[in-house]
Protein backbone atom coordinates (compact mmCIF):
# COMPACT_ATOMS: atom_id res chain seq x y z
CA UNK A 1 0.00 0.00 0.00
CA UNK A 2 3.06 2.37 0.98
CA UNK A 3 4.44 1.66 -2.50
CA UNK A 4 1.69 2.28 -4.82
CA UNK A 5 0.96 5.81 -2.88
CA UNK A 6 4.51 6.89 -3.84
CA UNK A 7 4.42 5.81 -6.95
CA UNK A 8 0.88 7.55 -7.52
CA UNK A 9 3.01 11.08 -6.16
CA UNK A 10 5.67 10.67 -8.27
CA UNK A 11 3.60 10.07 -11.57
CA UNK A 12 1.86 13.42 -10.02
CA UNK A 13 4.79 15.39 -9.57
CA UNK A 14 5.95 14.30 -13.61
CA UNK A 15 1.98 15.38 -14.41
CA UNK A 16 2.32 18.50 -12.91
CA UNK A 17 5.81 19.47 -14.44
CA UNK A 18 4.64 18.84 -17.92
CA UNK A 19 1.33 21.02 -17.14
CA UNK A 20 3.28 23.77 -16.39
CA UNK A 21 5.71 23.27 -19.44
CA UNK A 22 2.46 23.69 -21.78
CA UNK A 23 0.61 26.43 -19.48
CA UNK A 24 3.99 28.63 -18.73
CA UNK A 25 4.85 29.87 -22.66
CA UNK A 26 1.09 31.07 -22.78
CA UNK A 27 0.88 32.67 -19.40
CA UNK A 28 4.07 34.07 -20.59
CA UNK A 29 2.55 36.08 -24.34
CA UNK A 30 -0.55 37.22 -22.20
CA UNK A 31 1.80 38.80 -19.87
CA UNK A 32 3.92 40.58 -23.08
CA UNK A 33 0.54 41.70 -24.09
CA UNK A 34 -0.45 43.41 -21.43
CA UNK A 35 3.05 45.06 -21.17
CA UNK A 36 2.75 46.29 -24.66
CA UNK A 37 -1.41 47.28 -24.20
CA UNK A 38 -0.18 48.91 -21.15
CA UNK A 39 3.05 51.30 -22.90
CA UNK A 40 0.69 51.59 -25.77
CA UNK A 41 -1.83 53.45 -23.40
CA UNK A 42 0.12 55.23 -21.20
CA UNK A 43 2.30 56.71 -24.31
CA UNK A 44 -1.08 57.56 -25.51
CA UNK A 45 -2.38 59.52 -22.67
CA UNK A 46 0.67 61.41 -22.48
CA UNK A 47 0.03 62.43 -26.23
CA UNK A 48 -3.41 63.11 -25.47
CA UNK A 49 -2.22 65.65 -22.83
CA UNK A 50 1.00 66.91 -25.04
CA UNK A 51 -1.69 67.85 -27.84
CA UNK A 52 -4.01 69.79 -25.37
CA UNK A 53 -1.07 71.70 -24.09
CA UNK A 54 -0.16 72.31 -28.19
CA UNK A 55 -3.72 73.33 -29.01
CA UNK A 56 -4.12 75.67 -25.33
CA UNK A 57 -1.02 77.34 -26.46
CA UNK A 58 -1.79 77.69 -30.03
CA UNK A 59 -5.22 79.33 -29.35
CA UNK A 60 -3.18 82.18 -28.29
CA UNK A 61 -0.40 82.13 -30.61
CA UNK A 62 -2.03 80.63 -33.46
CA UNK A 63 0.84 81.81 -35.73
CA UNK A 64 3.38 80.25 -33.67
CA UNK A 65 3.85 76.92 -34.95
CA UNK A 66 7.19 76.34 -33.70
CA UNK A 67 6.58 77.64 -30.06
CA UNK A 68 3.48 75.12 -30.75
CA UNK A 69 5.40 72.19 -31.10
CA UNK A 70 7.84 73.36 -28.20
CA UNK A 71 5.06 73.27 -25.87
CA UNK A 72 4.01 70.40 -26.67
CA UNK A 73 7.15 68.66 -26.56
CA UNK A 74 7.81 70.27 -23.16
CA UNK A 75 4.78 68.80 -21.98
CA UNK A 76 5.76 65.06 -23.26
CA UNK A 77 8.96 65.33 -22.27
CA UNK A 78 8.05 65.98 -18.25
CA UNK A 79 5.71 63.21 -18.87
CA UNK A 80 9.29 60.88 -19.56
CA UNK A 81 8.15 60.50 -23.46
CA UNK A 82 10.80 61.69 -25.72
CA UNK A 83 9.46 63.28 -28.89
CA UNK A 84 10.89 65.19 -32.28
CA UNK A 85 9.40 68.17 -34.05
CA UNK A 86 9.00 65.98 -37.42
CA UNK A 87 6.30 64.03 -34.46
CA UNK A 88 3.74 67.25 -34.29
CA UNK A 89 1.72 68.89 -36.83
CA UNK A 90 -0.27 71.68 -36.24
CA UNK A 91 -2.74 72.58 -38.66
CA UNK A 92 -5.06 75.99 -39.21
CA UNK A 93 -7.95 76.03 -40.01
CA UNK A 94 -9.51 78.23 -41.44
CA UNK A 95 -13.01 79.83 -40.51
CA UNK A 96 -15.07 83.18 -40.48
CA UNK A 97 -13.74 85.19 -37.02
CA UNK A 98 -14.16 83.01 -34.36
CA UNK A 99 -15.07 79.74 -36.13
CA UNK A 100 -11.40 79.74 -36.52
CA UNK A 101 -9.23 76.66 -35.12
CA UNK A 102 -6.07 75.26 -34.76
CA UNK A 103 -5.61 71.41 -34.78
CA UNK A 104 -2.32 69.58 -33.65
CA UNK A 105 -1.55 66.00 -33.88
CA UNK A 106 1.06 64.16 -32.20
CA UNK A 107 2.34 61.25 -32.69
CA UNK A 108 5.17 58.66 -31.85
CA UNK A 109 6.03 54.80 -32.34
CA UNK A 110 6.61 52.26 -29.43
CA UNK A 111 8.43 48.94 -29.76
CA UNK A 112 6.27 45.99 -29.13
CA UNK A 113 7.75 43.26 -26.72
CA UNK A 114 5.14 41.29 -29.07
CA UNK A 115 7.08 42.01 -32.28
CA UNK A 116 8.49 39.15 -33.67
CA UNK A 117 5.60 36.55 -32.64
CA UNK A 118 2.87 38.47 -34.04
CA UNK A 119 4.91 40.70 -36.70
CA UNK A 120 3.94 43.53 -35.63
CA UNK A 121 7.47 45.16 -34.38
CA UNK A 122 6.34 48.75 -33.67
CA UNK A 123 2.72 50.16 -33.29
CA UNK A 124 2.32 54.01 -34.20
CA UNK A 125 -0.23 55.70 -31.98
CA UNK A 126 -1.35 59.58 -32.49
CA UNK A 127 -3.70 61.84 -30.80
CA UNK A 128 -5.00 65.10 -31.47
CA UNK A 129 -6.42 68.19 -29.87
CA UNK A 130 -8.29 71.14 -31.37
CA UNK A 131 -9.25 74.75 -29.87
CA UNK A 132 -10.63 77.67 -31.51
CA UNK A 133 -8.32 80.20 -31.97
CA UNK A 134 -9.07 83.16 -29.42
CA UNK A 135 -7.54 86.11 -31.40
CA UNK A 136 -7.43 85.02 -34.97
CA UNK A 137 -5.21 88.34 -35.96
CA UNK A 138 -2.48 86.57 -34.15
């Protein structure tokens, strides 16, 4: 009786090894794809915000398009996200007095951890924000 009950455990303890060798690599891609969902929306709230800082300071200066993107990039970079200029667009448009607005769209690429299983190495993700311009004969 003593024999057959450790021979039952150790047939257990082999069951449960190769279990976890077939669960583990799974477990393992969900967790890299909630990394990467995670990044992907955290870089995307911080261009979210880097837009509406853009777009508050444009409604001022609408003719300012490089003090624009310098705001914006300002407020990225104290958010830890690391932008260029060739990253924001700002955009006029055009209306009759105060229908006018200024539009500007950011945008960056992230690395997926996800890359080479699903061929998908980098995901681009933009936002935008748009204001009316205040004083249009800026």
């Amino acid at each position: 009786m003593l024999s057959q009950c450790a021979a039952i455990r150790r047939q257990e303890r082999g069951t449960n090894l190769v279990e976890t060798a077939l669960v583990l690599p799974v477990l393992l891609l969900l967790l890299a794809g909630v990394v990467d969902v995670g990044r992907a929306f955290g870089d995307y709230i911080i261009l979210t915000g880097a837009a509406r800082e853009g777009a508050r300071y444009g409604a001022y200066f609408p003719s300012q398009q490089s003090l624009i993107q310098d705001r914006a990039l300002q407020a990225a970079a104290e958010a830890g996200l690391s932008l260029t200029r060739s990253n924001i667009t700002v955009t006029r448009i055009p209306g009759t007095g105060s229908d006018e607005a200024i539009r500007i769209v950011v945008s960056c690429s992230i690395d997926m951890v996800l890359g080479g299983i699903i061929g998908l190495d980098t995901l681009t993700i933009r936002s935008f924000a748009e204001m009316p311009v205040l004083d249009p004969d800026r």
